[in-house]
ModelCIF file with pLDDT and N, C-alpha, C, O atoms, coordinates in Angstrom:
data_MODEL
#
_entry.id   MODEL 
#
_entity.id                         1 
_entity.type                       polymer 
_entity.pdbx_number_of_molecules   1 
#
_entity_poly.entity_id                      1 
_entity_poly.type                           'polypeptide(L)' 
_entity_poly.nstd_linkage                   no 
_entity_poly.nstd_monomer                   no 
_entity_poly.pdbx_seq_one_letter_code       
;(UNK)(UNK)(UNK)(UNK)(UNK)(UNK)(UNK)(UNK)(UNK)(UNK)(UNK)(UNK)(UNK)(UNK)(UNK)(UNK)
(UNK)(UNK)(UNK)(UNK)(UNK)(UNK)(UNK)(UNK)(UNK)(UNK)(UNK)(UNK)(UNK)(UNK)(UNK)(UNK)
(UNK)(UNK)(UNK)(UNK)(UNK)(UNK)(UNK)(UNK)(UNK)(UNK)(UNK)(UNK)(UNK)(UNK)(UNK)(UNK)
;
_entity_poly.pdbx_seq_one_letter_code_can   XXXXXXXXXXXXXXXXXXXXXXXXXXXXXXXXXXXXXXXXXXXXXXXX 
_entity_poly.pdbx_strand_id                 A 
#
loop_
_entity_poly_seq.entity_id 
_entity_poly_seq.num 
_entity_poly_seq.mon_id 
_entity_poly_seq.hetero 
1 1  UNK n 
1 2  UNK n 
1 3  UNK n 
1 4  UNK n 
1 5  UNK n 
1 6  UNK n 
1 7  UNK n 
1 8  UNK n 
1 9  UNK n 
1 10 UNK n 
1 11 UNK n 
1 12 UNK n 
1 13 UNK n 
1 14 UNK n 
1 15 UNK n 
1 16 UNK n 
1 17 UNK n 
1 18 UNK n 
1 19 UNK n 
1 20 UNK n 
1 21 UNK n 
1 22 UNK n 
1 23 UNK n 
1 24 UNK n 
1 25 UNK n 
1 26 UNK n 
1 27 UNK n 
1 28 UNK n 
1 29 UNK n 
1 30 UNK n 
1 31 UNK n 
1 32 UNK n 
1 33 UNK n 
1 34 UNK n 
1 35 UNK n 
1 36 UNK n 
1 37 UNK n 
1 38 UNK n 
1 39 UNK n 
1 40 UNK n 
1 41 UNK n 
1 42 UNK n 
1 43 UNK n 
1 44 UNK n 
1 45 UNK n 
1 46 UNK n 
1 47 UNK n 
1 48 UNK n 
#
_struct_asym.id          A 
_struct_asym.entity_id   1 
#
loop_
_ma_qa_metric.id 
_ma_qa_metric.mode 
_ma_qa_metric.name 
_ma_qa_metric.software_group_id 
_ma_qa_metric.type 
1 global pLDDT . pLDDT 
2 local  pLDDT . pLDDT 
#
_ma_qa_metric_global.metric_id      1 
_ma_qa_metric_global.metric_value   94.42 
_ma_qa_metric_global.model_id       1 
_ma_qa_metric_global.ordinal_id     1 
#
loop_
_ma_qa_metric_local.label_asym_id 
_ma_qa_metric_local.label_comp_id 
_ma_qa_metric_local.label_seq_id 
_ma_qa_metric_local.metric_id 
_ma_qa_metric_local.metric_value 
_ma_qa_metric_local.model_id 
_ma_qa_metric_local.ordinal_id 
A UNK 1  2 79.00 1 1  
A UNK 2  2 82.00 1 2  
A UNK 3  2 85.00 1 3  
A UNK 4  2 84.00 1 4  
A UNK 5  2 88.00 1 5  
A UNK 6  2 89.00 1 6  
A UNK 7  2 91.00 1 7  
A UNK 8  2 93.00 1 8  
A UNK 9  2 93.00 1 9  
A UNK 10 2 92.00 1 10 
A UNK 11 2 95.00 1 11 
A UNK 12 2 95.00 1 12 
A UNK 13 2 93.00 1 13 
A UNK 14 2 94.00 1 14 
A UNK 15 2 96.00 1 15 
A UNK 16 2 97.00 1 16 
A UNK 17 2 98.00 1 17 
A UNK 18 2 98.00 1 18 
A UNK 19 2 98.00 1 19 
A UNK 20 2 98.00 1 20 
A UNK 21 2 98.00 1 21 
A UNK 22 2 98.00 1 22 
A UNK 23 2 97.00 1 23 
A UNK 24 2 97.00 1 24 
A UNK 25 2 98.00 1 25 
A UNK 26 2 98.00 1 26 
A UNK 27 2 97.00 1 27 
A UNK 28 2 96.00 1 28 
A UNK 29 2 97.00 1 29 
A UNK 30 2 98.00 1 30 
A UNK 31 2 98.00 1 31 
A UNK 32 2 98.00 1 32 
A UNK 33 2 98.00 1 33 
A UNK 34 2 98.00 1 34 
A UNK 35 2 98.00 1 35 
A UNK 36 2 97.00 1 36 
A UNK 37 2 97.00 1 37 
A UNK 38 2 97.00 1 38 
A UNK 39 2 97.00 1 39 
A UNK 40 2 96.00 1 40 
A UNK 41 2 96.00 1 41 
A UNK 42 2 95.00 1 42 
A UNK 43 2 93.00 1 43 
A UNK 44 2 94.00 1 44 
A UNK 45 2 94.00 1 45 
A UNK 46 2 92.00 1 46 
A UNK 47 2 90.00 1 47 
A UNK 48 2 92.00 1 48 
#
loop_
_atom_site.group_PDB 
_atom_site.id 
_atom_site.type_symbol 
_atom_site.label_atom_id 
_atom_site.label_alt_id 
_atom_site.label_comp_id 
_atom_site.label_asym_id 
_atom_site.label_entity_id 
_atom_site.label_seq_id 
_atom_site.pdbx_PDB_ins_code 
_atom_site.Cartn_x 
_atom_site.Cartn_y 
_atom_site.Cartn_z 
_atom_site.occupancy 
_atom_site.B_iso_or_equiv 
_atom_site.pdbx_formal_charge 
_atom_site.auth_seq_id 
_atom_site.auth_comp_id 
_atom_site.auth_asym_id 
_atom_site.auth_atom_id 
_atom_site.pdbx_PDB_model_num 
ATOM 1   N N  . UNK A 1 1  ? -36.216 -32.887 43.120 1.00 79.00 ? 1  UNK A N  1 
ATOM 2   C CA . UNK A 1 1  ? -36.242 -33.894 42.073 1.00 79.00 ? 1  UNK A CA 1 
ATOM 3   C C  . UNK A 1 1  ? -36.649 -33.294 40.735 1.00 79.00 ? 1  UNK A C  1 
ATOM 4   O O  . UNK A 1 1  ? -37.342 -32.277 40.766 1.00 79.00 ? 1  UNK A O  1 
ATOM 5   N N  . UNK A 1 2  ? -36.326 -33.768 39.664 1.00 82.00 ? 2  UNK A N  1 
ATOM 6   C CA . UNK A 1 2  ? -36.164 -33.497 38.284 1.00 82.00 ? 2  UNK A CA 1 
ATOM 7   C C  . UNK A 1 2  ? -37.974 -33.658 38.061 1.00 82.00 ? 2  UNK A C  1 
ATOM 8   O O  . UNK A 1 2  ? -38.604 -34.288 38.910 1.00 82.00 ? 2  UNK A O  1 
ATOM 9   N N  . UNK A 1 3  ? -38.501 -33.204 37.189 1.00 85.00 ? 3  UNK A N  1 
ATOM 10  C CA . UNK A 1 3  ? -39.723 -33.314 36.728 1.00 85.00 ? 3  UNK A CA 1 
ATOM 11  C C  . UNK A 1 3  ? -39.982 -34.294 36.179 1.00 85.00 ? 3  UNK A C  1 
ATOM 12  O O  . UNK A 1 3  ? -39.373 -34.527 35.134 1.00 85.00 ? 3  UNK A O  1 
ATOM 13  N N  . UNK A 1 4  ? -41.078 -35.339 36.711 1.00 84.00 ? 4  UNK A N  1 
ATOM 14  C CA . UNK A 1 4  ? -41.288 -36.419 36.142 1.00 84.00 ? 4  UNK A CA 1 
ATOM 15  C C  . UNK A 1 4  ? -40.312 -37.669 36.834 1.00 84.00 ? 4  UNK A C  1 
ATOM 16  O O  . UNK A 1 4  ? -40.512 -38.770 36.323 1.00 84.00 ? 4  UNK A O  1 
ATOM 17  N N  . UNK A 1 5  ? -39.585 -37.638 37.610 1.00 88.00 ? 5  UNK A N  1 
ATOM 18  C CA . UNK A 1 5  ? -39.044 -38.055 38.359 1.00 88.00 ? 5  UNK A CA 1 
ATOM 19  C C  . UNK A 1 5  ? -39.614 -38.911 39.589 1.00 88.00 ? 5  UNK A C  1 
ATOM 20  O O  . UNK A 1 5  ? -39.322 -40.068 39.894 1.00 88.00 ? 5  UNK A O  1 
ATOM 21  N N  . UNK A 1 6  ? -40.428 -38.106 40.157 1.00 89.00 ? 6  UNK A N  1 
ATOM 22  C CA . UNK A 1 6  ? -41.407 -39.005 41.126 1.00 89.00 ? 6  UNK A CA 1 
ATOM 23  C C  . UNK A 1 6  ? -42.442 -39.942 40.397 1.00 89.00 ? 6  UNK A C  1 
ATOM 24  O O  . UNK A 1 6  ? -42.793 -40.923 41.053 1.00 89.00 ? 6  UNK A O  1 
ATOM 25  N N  . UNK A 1 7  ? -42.921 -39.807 39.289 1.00 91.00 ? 7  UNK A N  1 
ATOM 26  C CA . UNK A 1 7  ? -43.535 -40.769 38.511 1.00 91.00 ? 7  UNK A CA 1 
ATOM 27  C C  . UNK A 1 7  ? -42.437 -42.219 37.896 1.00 91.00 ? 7  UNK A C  1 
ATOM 28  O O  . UNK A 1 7  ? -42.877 -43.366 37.809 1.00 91.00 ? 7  UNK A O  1 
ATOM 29  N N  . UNK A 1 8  ? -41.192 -41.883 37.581 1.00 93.00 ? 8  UNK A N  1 
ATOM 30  C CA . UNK A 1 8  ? -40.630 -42.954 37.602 1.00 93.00 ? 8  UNK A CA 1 
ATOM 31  C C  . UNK A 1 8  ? -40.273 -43.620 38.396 1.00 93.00 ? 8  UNK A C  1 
ATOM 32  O O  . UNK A 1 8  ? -39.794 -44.731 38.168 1.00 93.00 ? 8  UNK A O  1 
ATOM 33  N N  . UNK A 1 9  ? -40.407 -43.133 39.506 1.00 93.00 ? 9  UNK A N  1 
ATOM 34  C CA . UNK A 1 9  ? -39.360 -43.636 40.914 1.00 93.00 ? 9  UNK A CA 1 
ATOM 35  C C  . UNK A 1 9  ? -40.617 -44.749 41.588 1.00 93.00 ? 9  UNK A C  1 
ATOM 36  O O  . UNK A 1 9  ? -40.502 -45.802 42.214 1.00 93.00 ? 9  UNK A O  1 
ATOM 37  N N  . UNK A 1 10 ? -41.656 -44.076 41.196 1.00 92.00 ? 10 UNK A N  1 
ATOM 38  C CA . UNK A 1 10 ? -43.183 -45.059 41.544 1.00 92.00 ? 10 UNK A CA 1 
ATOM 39  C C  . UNK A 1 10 ? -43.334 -46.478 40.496 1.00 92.00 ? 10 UNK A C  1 
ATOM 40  O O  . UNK A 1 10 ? -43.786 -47.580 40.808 1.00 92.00 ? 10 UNK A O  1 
ATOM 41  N N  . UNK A 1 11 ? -43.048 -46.240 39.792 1.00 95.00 ? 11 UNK A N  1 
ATOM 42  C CA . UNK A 1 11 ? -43.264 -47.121 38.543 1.00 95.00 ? 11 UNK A CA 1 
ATOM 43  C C  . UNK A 1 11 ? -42.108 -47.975 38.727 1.00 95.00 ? 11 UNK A C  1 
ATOM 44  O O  . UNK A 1 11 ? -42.432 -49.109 39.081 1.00 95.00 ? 11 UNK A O  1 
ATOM 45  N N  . UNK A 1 12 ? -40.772 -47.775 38.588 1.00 95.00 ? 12 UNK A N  1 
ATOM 46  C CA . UNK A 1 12 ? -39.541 -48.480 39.012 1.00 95.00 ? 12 UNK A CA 1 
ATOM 47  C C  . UNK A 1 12 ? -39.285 -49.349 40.332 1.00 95.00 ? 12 UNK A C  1 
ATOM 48  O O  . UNK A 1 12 ? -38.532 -50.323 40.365 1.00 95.00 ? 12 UNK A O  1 
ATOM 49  N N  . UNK A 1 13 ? -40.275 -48.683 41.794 1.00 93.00 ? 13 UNK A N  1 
ATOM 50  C CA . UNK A 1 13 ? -40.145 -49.243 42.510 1.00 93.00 ? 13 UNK A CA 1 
ATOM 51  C C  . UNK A 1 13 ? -40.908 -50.914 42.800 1.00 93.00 ? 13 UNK A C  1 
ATOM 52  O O  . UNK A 1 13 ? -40.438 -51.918 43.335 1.00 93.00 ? 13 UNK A O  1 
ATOM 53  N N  . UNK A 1 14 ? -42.506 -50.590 42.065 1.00 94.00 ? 14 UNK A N  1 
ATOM 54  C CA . UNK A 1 14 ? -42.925 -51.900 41.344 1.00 94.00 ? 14 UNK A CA 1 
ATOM 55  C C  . UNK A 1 14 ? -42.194 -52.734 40.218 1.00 94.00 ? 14 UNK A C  1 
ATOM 56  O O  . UNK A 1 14 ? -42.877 -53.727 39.968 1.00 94.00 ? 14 UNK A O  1 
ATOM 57  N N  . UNK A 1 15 ? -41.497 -52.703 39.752 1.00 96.00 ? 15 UNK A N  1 
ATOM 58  C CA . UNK A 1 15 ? -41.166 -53.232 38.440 1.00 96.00 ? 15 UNK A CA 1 
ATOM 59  C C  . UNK A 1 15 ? -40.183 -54.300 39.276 1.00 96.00 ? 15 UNK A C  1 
ATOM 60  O O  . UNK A 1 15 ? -39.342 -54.213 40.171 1.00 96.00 ? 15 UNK A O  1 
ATOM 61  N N  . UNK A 1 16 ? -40.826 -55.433 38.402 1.00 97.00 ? 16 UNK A N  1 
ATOM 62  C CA . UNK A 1 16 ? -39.799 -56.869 38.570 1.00 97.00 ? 16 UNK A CA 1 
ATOM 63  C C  . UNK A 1 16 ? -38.195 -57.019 37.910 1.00 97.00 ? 16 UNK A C  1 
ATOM 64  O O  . UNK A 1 16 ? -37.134 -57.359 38.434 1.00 97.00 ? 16 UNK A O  1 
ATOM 65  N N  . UNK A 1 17 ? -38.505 -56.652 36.694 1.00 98.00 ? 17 UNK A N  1 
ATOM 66  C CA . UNK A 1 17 ? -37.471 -56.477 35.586 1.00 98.00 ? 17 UNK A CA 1 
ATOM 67  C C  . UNK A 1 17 ? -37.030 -55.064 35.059 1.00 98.00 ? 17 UNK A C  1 
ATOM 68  O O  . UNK A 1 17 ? -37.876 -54.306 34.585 1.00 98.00 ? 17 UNK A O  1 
ATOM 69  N N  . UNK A 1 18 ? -35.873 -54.754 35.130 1.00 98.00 ? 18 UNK A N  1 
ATOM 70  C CA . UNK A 1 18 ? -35.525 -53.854 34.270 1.00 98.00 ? 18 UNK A CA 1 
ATOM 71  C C  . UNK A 1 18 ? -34.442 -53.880 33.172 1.00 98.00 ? 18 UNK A C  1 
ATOM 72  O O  . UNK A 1 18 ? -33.273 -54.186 33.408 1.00 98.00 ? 18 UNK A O  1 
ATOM 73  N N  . UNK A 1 19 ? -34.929 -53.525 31.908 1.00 98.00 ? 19 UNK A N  1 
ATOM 74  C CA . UNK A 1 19 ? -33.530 -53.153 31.229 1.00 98.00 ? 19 UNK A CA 1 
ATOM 75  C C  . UNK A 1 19 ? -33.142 -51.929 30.798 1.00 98.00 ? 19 UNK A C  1 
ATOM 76  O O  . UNK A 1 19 ? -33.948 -51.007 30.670 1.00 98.00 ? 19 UNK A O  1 
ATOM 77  N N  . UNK A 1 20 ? -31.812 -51.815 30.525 1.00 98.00 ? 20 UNK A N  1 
ATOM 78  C CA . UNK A 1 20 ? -31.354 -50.621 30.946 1.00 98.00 ? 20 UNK A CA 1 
ATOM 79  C C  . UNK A 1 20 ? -30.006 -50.336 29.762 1.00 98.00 ? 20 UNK A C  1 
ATOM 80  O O  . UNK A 1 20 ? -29.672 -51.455 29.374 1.00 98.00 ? 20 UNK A O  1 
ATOM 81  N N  . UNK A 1 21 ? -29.381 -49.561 29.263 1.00 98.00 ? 21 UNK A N  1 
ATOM 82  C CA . UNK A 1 21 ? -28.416 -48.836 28.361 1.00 98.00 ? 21 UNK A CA 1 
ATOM 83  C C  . UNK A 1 21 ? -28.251 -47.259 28.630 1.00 98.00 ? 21 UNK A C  1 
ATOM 84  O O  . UNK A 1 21 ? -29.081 -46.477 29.094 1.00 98.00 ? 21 UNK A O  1 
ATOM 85  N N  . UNK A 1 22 ? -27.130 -47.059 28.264 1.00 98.00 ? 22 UNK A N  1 
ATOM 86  C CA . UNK A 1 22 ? -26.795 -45.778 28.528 1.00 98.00 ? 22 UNK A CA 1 
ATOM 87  C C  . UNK A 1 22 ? -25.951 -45.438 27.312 1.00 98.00 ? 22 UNK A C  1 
ATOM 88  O O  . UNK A 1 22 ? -25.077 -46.299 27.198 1.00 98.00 ? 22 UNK A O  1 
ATOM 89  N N  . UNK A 1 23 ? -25.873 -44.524 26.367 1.00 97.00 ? 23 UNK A N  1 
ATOM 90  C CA . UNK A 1 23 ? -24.593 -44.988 25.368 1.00 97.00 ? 23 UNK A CA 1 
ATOM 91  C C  . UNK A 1 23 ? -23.490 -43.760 25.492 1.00 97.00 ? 23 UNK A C  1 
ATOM 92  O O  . UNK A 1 23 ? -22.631 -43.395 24.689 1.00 97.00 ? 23 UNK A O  1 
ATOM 93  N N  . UNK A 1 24 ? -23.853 -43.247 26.849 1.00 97.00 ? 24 UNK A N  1 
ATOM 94  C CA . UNK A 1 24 ? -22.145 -42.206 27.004 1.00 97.00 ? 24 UNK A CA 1 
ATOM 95  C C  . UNK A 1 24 ? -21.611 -42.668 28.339 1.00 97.00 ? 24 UNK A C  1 
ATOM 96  O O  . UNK A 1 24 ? -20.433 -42.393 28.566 1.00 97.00 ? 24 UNK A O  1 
ATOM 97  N N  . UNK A 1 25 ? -22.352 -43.388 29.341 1.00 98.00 ? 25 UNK A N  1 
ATOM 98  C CA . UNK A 1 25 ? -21.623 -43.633 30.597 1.00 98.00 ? 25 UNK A CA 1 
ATOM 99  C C  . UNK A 1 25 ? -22.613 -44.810 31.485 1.00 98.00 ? 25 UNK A C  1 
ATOM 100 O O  . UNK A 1 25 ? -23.844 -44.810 31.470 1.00 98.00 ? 25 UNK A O  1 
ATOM 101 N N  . UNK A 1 26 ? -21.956 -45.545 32.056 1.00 98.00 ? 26 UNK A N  1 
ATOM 102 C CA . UNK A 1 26 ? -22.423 -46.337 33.276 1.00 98.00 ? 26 UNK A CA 1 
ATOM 103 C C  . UNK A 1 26 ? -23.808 -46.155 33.374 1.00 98.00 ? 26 UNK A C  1 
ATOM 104 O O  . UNK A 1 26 ? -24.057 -44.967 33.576 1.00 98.00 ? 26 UNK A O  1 
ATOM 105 N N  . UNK A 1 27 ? -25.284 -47.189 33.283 1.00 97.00 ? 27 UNK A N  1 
ATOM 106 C CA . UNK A 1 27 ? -26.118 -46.751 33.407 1.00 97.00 ? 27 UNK A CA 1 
ATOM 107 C C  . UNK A 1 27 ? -26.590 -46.556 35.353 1.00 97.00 ? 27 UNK A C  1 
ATOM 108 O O  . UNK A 1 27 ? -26.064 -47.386 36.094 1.00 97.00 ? 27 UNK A O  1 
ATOM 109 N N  . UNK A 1 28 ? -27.434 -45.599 35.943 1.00 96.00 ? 28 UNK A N  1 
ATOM 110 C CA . UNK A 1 28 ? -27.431 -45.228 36.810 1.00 96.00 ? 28 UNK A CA 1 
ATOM 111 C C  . UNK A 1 28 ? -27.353 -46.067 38.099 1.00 96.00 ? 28 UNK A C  1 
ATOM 112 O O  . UNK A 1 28 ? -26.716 -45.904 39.139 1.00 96.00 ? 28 UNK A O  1 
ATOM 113 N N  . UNK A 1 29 ? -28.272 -47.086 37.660 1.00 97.00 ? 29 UNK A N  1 
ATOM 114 C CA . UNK A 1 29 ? -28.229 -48.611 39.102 1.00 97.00 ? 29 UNK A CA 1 
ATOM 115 C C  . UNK A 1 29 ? -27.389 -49.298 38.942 1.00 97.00 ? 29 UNK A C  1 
ATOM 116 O O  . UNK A 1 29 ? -27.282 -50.322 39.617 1.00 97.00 ? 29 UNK A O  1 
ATOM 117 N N  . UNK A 1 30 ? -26.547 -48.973 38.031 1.00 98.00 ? 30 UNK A N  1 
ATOM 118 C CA . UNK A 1 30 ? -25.212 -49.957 38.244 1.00 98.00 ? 30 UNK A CA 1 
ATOM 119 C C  . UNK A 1 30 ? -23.936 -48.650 38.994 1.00 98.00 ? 30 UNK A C  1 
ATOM 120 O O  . UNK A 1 30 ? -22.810 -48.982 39.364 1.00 98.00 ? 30 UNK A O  1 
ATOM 121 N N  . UNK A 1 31 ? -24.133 -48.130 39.021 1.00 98.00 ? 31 UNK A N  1 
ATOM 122 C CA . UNK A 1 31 ? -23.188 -47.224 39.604 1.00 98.00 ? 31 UNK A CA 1 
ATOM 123 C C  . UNK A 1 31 ? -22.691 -46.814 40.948 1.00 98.00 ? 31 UNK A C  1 
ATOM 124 O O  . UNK A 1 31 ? -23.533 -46.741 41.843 1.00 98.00 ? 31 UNK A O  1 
ATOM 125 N N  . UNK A 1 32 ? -21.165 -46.471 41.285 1.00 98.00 ? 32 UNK A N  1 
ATOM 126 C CA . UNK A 1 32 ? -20.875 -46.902 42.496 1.00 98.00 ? 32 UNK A CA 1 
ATOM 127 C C  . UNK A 1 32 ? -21.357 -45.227 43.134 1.00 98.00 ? 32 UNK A C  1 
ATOM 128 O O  . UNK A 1 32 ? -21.636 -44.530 42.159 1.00 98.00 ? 32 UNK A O  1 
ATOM 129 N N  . UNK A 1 33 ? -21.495 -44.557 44.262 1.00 98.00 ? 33 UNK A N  1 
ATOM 130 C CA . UNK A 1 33 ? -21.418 -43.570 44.470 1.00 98.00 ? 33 UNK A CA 1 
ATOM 131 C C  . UNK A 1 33 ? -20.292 -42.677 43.761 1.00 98.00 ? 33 UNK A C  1 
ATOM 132 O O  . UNK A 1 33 ? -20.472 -41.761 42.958 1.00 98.00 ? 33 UNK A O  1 
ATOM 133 N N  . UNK A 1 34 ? -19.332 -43.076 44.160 1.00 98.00 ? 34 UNK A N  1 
ATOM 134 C CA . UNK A 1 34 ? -18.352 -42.140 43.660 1.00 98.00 ? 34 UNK A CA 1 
ATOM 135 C C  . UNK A 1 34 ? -18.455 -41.549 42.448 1.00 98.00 ? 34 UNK A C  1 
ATOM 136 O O  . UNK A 1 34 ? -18.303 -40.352 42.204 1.00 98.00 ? 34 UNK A O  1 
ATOM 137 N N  . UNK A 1 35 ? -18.808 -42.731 41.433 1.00 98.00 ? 35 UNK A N  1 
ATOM 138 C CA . UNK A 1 35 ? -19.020 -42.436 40.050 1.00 98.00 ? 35 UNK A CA 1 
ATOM 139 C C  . UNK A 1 35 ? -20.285 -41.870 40.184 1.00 98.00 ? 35 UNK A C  1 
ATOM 140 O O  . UNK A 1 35 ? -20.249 -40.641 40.116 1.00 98.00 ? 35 UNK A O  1 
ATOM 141 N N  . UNK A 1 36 ? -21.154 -42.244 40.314 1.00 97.00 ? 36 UNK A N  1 
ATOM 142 C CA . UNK A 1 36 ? -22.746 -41.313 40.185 1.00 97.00 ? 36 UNK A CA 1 
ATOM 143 C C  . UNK A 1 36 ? -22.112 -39.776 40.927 1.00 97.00 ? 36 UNK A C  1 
ATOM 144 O O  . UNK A 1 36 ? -22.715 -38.842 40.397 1.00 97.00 ? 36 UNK A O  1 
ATOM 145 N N  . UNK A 1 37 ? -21.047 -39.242 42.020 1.00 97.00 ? 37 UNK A N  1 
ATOM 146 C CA . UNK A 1 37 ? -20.794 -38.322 42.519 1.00 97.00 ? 37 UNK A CA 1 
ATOM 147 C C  . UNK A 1 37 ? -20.183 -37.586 41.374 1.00 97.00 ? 37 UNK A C  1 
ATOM 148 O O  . UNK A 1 37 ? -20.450 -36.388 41.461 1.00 97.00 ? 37 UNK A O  1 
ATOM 149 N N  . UNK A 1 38 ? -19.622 -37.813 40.568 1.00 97.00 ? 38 UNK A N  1 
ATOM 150 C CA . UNK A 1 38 ? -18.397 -37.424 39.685 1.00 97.00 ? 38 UNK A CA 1 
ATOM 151 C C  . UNK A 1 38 ? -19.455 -37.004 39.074 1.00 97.00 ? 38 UNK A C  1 
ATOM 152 O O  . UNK A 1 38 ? -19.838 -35.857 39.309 1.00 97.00 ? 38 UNK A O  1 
ATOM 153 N N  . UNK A 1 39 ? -20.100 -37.751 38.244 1.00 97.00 ? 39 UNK A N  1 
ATOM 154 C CA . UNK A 1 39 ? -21.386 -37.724 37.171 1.00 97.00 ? 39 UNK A CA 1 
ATOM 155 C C  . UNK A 1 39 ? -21.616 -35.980 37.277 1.00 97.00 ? 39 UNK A C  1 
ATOM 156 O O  . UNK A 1 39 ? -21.092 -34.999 36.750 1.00 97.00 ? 39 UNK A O  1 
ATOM 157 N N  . UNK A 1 40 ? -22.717 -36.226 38.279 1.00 96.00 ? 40 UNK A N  1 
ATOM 158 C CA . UNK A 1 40 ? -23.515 -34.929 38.801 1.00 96.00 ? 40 UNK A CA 1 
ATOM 159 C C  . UNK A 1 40 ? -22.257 -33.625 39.384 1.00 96.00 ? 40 UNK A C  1 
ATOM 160 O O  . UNK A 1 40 ? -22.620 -32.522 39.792 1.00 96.00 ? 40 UNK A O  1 
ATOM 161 N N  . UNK A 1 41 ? -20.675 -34.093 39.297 1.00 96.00 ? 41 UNK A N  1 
ATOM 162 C CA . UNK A 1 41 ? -20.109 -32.912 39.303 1.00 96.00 ? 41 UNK A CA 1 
ATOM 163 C C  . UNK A 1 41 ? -19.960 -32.348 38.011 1.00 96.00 ? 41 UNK A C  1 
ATOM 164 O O  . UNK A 1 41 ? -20.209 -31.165 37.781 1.00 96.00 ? 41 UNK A O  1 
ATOM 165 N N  . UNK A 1 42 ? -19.487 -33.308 37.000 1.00 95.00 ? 42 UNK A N  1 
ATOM 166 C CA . UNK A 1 42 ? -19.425 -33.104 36.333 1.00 95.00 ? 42 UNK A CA 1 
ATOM 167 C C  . UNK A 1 42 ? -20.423 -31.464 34.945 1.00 95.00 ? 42 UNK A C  1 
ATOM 168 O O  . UNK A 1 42 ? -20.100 -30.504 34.245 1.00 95.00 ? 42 UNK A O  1 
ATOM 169 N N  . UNK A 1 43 ? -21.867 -32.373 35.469 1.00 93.00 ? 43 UNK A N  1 
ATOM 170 C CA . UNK A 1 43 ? -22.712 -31.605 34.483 1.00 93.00 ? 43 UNK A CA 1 
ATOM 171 C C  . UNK A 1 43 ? -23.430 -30.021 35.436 1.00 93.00 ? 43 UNK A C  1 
ATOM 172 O O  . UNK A 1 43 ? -24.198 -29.104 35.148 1.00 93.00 ? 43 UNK A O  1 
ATOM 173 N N  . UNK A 1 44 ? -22.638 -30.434 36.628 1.00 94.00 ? 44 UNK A N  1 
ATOM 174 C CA . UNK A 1 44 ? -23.210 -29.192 37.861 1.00 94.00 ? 44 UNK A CA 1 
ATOM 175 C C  . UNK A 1 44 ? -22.954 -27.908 36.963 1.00 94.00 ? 44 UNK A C  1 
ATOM 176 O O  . UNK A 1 44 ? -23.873 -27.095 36.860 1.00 94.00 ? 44 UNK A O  1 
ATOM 177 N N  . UNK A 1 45 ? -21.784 -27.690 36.325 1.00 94.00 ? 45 UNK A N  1 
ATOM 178 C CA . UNK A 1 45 ? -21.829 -26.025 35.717 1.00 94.00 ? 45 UNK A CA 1 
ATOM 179 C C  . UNK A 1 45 ? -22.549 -25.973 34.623 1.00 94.00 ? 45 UNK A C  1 
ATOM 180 O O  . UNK A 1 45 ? -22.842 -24.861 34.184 1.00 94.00 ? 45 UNK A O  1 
ATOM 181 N N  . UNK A 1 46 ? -23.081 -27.402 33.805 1.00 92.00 ? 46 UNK A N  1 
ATOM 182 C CA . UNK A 1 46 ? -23.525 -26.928 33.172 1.00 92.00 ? 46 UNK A CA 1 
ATOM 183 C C  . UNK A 1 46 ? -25.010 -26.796 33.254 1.00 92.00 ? 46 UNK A C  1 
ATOM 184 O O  . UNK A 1 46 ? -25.467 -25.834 32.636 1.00 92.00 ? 46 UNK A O  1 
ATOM 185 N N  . UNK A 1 47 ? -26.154 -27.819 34.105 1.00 90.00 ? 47 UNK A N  1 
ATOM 186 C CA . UNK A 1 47 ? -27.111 -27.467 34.429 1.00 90.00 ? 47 UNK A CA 1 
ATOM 187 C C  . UNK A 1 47 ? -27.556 -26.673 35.578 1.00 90.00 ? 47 UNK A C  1 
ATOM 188 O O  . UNK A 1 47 ? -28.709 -26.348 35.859 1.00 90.00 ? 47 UNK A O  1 
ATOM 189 N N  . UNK A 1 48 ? -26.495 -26.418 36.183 1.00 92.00 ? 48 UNK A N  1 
ATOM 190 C CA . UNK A 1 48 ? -26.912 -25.032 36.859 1.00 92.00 ? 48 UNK A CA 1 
ATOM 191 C C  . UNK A 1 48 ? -27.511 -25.869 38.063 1.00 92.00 ? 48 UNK A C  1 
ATOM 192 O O  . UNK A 1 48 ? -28.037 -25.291 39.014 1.00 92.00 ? 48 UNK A O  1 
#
């Protein structure tokens, strides 16, 4: 997991409400696998 990651995932899992924007693509909990799959192929060469 990404740094700082397990601190959101704690905090998010309490939370009643969320809002949410993304302004280049689909924000993440709305997303189907496939697309979240594509996503993370996508930026794979570039973050290594």
């Amino acid at each position: 997991m990404l740094s700082g990651m397990p601190r959101f995932l704690s905090v998010e899992s309490a939370a009643r409400e969320i809002r949410i924007f993304h302004p280049t693509i689909v924000p993440g909990l709305l997303q189907t696998e496939a697309y979240a799959q594509a996503v993370h192929e996508l930026h794979k060469p570039i973050d290594e």
